[in-house]
C-alpha atoms as a PDB file:
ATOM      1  CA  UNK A   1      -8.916   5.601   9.239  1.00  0.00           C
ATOM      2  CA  UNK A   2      -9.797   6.764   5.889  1.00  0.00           C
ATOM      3  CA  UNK A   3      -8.224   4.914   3.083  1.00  0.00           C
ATOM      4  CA  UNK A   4      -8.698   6.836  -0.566  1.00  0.00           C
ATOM      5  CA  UNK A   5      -8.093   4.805  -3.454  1.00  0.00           C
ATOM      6  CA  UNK A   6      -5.152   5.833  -5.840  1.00  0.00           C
ATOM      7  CA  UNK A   7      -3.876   5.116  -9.254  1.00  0.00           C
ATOM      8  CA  UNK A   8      -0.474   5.375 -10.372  1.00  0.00           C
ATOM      9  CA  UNK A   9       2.003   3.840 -12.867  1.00  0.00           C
ATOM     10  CA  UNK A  10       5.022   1.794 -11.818  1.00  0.00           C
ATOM     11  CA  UNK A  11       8.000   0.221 -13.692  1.00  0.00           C
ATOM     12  CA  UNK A  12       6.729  -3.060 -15.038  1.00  0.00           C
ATOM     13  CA  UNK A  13       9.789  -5.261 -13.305  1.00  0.00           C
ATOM     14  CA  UNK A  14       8.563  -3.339  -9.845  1.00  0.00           C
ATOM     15  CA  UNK A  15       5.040  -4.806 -10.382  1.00  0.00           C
ATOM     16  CA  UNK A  16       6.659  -8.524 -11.184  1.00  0.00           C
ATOM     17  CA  UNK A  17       8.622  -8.038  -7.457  1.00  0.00           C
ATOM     18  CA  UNK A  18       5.561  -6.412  -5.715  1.00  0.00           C
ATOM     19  CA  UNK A  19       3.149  -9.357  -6.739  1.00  0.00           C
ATOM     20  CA  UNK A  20       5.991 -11.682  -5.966  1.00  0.00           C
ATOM     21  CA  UNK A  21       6.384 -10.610  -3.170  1.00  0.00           C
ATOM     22  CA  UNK A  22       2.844 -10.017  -1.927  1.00  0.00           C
ATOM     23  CA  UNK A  23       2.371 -13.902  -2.640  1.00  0.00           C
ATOM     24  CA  UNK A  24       5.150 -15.050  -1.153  1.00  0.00           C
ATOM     25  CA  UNK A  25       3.855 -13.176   2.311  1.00  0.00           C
ATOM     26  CA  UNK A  26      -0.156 -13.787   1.969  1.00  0.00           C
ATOM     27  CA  UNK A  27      -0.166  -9.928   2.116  1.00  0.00           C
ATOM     28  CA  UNK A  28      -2.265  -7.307  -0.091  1.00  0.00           C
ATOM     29  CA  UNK A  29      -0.388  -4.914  -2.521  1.00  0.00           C
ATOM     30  CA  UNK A  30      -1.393  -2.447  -0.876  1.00  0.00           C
ATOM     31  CA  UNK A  31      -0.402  -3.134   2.510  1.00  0.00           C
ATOM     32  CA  UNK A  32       3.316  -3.591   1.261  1.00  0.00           C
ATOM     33  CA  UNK A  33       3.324  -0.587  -0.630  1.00  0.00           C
ATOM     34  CA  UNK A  34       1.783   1.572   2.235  1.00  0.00           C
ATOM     35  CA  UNK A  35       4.827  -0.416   4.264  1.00  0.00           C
ATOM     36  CA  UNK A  36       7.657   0.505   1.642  1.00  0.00           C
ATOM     37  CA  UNK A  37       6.442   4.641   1.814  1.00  0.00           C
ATOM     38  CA  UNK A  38       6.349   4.643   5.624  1.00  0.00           C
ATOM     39  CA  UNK A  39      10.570   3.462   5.602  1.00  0.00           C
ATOM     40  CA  UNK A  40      10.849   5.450   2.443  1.00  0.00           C
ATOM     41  CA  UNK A  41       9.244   8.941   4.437  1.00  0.00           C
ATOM     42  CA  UNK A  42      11.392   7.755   7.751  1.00  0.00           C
ATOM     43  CA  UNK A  43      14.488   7.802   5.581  1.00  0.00           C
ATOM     44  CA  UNK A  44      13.848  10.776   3.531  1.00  0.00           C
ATOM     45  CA  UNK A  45      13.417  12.507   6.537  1.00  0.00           C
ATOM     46  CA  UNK A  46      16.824  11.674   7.578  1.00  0.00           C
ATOM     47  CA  UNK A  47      17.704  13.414   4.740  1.00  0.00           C
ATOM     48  CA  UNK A  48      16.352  15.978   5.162  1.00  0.00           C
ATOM     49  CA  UNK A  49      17.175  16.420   8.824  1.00  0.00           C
ATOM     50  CA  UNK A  50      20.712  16.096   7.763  1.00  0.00           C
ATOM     51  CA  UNK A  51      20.803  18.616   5.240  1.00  0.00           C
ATOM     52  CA  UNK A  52      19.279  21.271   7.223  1.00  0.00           C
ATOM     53  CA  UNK A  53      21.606  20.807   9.658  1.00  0.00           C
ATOM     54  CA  UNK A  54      24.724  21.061   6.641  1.00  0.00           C
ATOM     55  CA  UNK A  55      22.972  24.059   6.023  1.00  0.00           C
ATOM     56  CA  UNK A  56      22.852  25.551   9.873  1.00  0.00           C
ATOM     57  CA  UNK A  57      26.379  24.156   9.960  1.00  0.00           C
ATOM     58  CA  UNK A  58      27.826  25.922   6.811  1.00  0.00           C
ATOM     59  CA  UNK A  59      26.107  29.675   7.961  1.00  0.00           C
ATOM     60  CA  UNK A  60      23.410  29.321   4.579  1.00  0.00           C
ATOM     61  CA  UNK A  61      20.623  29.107   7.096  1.00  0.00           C
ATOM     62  CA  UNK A  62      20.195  31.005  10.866  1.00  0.00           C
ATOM     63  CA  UNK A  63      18.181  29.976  13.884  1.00  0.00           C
ATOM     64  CA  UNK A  64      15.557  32.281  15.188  1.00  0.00           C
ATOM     65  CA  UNK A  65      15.755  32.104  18.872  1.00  0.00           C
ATOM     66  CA  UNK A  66      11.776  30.910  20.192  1.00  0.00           C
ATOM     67  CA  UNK A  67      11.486  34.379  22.303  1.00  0.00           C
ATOM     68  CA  UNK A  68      11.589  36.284  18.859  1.00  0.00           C
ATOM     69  CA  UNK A  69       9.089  33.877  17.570  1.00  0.00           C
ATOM     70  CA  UNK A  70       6.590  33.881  20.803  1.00  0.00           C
ATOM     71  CA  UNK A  71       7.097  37.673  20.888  1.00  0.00           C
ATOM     72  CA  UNK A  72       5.945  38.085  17.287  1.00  0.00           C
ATOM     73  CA  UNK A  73       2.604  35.566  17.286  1.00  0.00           C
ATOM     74  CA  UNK A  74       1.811  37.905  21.042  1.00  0.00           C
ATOM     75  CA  UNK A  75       2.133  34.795  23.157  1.00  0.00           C
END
């Protein structure tokens, strides 16, 4: 698996928890971080999920049944 390196800036009292942390465990910064985003994406897609379904719910957004969509990519 490729693994870029990134830079970013953080909140300093977020950097005093994540090294706390990461010593406390034996663990790289980076592996908790990469940990944190993966149940941060997992929620936010429950978010997400939810509010497209308010929005299916509530009449602002319409289903397109899959024949209309197989008919119009010809499969």
């Amino acid at each position: 698996m490729e693994r870029p390196k990134v830079t970013f800036t953080i909140d300093k009292n977020i950097l005093l928890e994540l090294n706390s942390i990461a010593a406390e465990l034996g663990q790289k910064k980076s592996h908790i971080v990469e940990q944190a985003l993966e149940l941060y994406f997992d929620t936010v897609d429950t978010v997400i999920a939810d509010g497209r379904l308010d929005r299916l719910a509530s009449g602002k957004d319409k289903t397109i049944p899959a024949e209309d969509v197989w008919k119009e990519l010809g499969l």
